[in-house]
PDB file of N, CA and C in Angstrom:
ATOM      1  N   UNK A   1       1.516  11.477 -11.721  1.00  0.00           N
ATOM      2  CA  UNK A   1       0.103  11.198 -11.629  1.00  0.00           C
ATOM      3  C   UNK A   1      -0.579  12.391 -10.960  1.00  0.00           C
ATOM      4  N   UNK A   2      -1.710  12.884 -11.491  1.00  0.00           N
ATOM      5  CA  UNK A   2      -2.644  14.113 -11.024  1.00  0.00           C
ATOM      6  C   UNK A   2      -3.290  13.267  -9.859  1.00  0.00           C
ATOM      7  N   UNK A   3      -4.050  14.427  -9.148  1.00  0.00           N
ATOM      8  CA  UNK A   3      -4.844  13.770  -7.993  1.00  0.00           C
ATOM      9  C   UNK A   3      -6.064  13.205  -8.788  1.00  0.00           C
ATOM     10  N   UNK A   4      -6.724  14.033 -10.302  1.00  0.00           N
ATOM     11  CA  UNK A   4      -7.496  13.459 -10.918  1.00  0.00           C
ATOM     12  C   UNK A   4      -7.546  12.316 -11.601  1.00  0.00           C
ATOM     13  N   UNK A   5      -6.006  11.689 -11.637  1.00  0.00           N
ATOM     14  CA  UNK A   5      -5.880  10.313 -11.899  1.00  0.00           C
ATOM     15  C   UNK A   5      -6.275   9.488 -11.062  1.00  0.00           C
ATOM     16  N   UNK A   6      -5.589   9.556 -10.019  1.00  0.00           N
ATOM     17  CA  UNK A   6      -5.485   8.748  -8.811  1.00  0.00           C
ATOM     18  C   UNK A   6      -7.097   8.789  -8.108  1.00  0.00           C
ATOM     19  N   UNK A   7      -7.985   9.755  -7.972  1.00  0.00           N
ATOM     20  CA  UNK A   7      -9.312   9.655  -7.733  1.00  0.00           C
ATOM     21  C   UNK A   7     -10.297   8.266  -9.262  1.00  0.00           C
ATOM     22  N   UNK A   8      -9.310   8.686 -10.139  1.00  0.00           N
ATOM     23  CA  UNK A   8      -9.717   8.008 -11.266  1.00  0.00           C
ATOM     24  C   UNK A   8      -9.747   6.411 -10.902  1.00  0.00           C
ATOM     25  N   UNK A   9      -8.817   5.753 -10.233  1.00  0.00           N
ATOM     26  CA  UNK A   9      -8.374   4.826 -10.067  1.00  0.00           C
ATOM     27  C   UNK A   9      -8.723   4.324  -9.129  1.00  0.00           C
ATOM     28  N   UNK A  10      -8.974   4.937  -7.651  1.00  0.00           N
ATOM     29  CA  UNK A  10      -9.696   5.016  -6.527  1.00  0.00           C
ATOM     30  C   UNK A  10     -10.944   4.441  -6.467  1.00  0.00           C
ATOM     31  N   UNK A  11     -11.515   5.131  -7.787  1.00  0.00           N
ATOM     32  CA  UNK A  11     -12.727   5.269  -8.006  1.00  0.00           C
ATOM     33  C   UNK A  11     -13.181   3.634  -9.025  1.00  0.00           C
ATOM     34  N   UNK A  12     -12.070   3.123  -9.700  1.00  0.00           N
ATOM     35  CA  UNK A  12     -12.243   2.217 -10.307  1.00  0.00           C
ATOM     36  C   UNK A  12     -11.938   0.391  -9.661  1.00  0.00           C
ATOM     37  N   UNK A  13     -10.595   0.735  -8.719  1.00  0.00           N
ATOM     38  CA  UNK A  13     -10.214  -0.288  -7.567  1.00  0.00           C
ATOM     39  C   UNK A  13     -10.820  -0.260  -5.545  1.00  0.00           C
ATOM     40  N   UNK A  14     -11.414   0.811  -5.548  1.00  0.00           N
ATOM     41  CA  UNK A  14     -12.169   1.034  -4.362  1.00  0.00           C
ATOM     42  C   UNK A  14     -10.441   1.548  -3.489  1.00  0.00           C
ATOM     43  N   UNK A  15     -11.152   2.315  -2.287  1.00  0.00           N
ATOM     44  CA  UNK A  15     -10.072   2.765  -1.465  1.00  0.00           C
ATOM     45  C   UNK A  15      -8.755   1.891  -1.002  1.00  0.00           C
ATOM     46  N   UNK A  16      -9.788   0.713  -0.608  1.00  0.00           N
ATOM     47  CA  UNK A  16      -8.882  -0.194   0.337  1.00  0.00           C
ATOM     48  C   UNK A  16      -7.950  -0.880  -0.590  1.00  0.00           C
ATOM     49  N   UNK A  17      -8.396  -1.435  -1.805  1.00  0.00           N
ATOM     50  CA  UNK A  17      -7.151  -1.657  -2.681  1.00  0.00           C
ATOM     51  C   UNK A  17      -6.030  -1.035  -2.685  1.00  0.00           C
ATOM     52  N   UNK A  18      -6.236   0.610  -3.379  1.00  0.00           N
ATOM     53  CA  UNK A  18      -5.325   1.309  -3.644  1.00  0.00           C
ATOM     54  C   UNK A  18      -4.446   1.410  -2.025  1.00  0.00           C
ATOM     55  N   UNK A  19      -4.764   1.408  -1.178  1.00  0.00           N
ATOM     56  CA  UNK A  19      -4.115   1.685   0.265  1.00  0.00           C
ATOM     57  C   UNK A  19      -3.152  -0.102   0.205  1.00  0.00           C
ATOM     58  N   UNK A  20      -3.771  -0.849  -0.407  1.00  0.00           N
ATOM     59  CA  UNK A  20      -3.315  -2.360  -0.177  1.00  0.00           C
ATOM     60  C   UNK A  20      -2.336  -1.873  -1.246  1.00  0.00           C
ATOM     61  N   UNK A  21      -2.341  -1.766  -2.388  1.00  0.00           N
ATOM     62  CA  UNK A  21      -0.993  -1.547  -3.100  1.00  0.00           C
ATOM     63  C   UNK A  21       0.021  -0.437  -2.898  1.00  0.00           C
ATOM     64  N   UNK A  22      -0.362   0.503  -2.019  1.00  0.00           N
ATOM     65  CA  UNK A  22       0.415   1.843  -1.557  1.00  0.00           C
ATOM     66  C   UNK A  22       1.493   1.038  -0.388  1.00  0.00           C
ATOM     67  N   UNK A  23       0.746   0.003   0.501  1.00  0.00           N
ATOM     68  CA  UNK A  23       1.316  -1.269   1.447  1.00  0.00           C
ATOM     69  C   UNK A  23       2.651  -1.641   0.445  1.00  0.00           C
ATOM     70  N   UNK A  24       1.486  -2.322  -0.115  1.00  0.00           N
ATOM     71  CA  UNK A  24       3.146  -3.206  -1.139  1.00  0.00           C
ATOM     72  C   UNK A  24       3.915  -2.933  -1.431  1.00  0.00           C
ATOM     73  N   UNK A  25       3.923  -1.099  -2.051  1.00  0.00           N
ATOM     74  CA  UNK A  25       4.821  -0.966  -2.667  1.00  0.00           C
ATOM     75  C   UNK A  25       6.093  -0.232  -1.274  1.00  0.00           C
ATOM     76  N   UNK A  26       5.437   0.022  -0.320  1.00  0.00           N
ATOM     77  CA  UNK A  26       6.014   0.479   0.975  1.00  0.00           C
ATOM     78  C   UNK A  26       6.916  -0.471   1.368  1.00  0.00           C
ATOM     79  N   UNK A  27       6.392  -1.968   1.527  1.00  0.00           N
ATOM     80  CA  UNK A  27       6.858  -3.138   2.217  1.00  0.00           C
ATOM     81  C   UNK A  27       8.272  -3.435   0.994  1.00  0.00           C
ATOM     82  N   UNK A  28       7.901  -3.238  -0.421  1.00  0.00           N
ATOM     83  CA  UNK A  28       9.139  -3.405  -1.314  1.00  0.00           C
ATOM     84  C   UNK A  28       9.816  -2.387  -1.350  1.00  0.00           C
ATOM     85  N   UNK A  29       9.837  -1.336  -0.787  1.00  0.00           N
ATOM     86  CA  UNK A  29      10.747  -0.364  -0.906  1.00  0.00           C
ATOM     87  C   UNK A  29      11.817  -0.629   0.131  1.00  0.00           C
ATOM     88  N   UNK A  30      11.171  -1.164   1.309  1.00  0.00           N
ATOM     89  CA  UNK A  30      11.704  -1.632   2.621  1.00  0.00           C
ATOM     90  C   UNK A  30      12.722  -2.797   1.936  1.00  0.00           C
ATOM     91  N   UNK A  31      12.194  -3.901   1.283  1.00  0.00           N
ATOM     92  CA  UNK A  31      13.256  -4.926   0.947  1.00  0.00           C
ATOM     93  C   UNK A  31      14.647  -4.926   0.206  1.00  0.00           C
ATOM     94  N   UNK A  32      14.018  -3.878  -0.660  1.00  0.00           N
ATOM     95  CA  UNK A  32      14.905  -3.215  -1.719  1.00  0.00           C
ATOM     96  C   UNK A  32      16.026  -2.103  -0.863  1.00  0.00           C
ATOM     97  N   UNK A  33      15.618  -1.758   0.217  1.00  0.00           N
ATOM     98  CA  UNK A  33      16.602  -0.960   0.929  1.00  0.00           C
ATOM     99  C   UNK A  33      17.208  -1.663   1.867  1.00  0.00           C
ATOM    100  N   UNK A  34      16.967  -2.554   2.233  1.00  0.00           N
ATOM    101  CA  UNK A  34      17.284  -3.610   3.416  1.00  0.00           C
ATOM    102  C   UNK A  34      18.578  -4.564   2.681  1.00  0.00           C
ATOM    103  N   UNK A  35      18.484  -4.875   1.413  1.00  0.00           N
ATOM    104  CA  UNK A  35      19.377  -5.267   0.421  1.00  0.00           C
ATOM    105  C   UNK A  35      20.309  -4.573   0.081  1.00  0.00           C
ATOM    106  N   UNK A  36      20.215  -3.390  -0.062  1.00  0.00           N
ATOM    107  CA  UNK A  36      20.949  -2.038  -0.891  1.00  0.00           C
ATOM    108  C   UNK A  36      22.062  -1.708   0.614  1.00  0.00           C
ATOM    109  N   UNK A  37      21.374  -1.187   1.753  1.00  0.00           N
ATOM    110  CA  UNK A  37      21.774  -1.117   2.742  1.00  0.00           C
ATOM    111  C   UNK A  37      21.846  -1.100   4.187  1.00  0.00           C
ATOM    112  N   UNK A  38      20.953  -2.259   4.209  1.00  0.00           N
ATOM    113  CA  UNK A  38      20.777  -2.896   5.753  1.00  0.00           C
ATOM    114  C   UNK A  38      19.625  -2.401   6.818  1.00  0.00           C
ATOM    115  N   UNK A  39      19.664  -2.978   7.536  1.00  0.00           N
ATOM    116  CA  UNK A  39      18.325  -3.173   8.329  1.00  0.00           C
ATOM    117  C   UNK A  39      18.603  -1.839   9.077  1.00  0.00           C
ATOM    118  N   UNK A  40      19.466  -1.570   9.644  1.00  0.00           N
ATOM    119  CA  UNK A  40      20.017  -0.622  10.509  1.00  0.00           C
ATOM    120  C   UNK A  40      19.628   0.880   9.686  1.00  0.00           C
ATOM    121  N   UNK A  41      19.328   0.951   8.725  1.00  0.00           N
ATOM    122  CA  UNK A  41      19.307   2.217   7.540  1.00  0.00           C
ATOM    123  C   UNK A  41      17.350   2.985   7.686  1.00  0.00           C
ATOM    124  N   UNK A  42      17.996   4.202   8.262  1.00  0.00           N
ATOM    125  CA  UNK A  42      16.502   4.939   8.560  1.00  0.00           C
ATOM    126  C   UNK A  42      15.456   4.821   7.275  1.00  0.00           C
ATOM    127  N   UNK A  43      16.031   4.968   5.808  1.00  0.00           N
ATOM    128  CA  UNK A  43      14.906   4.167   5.190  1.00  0.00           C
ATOM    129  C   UNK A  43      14.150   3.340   5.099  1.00  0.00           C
ATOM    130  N   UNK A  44      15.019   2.112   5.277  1.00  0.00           N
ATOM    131  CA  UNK A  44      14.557   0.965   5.576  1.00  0.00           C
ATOM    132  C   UNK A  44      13.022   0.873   6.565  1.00  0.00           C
ATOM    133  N   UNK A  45      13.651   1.307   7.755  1.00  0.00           N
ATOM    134  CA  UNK A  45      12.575   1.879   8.768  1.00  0.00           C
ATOM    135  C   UNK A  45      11.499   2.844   8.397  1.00  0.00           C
ATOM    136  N   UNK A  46      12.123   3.400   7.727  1.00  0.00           N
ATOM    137  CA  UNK A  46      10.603   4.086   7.368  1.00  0.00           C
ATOM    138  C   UNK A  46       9.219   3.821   6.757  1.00  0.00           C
ATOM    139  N   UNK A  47       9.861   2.550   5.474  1.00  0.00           N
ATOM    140  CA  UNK A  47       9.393   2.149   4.625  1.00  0.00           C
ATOM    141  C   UNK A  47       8.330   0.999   5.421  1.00  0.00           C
ATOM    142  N   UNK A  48       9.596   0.257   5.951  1.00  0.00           N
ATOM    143  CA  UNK A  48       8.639  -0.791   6.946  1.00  0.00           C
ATOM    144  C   UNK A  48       7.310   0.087   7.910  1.00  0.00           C
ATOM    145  N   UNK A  49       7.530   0.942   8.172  1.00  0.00           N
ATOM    146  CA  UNK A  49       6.682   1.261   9.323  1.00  0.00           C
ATOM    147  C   UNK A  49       5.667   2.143   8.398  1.00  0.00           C
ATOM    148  N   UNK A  50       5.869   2.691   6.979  1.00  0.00           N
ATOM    149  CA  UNK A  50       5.015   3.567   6.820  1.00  0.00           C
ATOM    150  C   UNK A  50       3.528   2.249   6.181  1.00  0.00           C
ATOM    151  N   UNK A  51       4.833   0.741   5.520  1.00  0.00           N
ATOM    152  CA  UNK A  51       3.790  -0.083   5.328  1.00  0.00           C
ATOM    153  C   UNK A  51       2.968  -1.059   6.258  1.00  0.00           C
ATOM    154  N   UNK A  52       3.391  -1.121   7.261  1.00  0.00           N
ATOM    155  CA  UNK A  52       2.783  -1.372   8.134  1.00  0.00           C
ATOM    156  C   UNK A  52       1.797  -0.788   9.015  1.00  0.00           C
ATOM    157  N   UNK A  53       1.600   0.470   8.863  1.00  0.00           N
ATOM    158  CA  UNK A  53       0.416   1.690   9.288  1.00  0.00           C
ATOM    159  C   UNK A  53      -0.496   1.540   8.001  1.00  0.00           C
ATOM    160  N   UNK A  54      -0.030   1.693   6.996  1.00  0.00           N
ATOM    161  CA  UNK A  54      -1.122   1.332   5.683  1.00  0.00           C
ATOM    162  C   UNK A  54      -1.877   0.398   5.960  1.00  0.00           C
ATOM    163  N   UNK A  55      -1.113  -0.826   6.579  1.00  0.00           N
ATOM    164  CA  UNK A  55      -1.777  -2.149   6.119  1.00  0.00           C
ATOM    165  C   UNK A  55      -2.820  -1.932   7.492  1.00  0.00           C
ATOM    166  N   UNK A  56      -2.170  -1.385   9.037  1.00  0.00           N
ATOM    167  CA  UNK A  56      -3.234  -1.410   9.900  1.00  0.00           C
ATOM    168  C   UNK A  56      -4.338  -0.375   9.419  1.00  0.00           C
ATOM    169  N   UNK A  57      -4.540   0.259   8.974  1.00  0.00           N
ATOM    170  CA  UNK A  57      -5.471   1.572   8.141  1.00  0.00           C
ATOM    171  C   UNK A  57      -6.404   1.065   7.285  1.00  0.00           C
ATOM    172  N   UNK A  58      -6.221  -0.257   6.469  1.00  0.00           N
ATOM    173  CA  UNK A  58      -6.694  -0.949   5.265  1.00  0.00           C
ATOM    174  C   UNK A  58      -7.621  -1.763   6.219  1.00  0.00           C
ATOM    175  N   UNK A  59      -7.587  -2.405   7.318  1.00  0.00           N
ATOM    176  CA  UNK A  59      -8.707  -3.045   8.670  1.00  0.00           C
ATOM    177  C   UNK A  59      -9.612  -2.173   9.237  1.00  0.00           C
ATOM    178  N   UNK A  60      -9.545  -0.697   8.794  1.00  0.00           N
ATOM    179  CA  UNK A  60     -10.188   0.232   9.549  1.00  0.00           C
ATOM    180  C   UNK A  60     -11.023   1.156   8.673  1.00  0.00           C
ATOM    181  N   UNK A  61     -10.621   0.809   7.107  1.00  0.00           N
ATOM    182  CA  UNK A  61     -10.886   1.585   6.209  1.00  0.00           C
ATOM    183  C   UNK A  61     -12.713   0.926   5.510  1.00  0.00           C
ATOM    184  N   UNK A  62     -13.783   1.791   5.454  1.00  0.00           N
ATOM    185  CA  UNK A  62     -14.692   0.487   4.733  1.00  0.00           C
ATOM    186  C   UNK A  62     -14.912   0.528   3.359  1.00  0.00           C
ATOM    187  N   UNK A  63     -14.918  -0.722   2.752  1.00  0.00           N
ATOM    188  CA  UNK A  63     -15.066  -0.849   1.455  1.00  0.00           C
ATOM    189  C   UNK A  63     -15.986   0.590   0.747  1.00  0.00           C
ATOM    190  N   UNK A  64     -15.299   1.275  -0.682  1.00  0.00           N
ATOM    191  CA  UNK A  64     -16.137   2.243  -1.003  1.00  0.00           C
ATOM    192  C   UNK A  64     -16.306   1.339  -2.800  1.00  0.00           C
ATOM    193  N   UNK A  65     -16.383  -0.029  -2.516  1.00  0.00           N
ATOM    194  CA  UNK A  65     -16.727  -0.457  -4.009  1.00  0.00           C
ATOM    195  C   UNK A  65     -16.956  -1.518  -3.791  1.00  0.00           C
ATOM    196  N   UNK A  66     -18.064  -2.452  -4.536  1.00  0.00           N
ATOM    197  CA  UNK A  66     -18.041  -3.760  -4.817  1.00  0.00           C
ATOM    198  C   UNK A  66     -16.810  -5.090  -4.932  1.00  0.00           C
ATOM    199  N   UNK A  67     -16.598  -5.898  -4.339  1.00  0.00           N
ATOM    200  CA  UNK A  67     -15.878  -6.208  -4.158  1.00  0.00           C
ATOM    201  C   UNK A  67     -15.221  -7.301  -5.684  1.00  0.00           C
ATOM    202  N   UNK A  68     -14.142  -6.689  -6.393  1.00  0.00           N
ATOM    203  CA  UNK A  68     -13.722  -7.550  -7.518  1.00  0.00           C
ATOM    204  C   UNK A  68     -12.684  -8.906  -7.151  1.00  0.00           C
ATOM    205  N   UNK A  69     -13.271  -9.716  -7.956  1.00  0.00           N
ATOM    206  CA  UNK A  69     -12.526 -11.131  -6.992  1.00  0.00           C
ATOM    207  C   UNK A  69     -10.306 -10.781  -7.885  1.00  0.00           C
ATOM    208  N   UNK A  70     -10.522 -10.144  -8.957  1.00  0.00           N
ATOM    209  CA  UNK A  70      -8.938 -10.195  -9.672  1.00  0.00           C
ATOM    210  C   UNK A  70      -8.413  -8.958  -8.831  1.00  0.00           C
ATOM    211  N   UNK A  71      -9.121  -7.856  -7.463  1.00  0.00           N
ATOM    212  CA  UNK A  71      -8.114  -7.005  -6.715  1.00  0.00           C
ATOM    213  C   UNK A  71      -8.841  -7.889  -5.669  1.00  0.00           C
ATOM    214  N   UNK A  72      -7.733  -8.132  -4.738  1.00  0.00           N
ATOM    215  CA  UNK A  72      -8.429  -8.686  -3.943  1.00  0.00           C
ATOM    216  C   UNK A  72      -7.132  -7.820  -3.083  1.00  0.00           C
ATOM    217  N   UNK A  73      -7.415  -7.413  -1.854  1.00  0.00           N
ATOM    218  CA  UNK A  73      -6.988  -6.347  -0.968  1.00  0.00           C
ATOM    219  C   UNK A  73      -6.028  -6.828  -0.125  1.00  0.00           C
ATOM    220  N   UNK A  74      -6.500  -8.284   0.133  1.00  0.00           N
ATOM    221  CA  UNK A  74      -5.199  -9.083   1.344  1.00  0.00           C
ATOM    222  C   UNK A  74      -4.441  -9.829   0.280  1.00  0.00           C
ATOM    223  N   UNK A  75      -4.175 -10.154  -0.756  1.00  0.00           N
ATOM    224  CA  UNK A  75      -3.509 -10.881  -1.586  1.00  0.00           C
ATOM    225  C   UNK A  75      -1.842  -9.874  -1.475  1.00  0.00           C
ATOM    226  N   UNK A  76      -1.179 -10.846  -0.843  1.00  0.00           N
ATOM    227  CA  UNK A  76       0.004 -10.274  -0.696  1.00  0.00           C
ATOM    228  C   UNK A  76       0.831 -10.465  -1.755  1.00  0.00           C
TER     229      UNK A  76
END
């Protein structure tokens, strides 16, 4: 993906979405490694903590779009 995509998309789901699905996919990378190879595994940790700074970032971030009820930003 170009940065001109991703502004593309930004631009079409508002910031805080895209930061809410950058979360998700952080928090599943975490599960998927936590499965693969345990809690104890610096990925694991990373993943958790990089989605958990997203998600505190997404409370701090302000809406740059109208709000669409099918993205909805806290929908886990």
């Amino acid at each position: 993906m170009t940065q001109h995509e991703l502004e593309a998309l930004v631009d079409e789901l508002g910031l805080v979405s895209v930061v809410s699905l950058l979360a998700n996919i952080c928090h599943n990378k975490a599960r998927q490694t936590l499965c693969l190879k345990g809690q104890g595994a610096s990925p694991y940790t990373a993943w958790n903590s990089n989605g958990f700074l997203l998600r505190q970032l997404m409370t701090r971030l302000r809406p740059t779009c109208s709000y669409d009820p099918d993205v909805d930003p806290h929908d886990h």
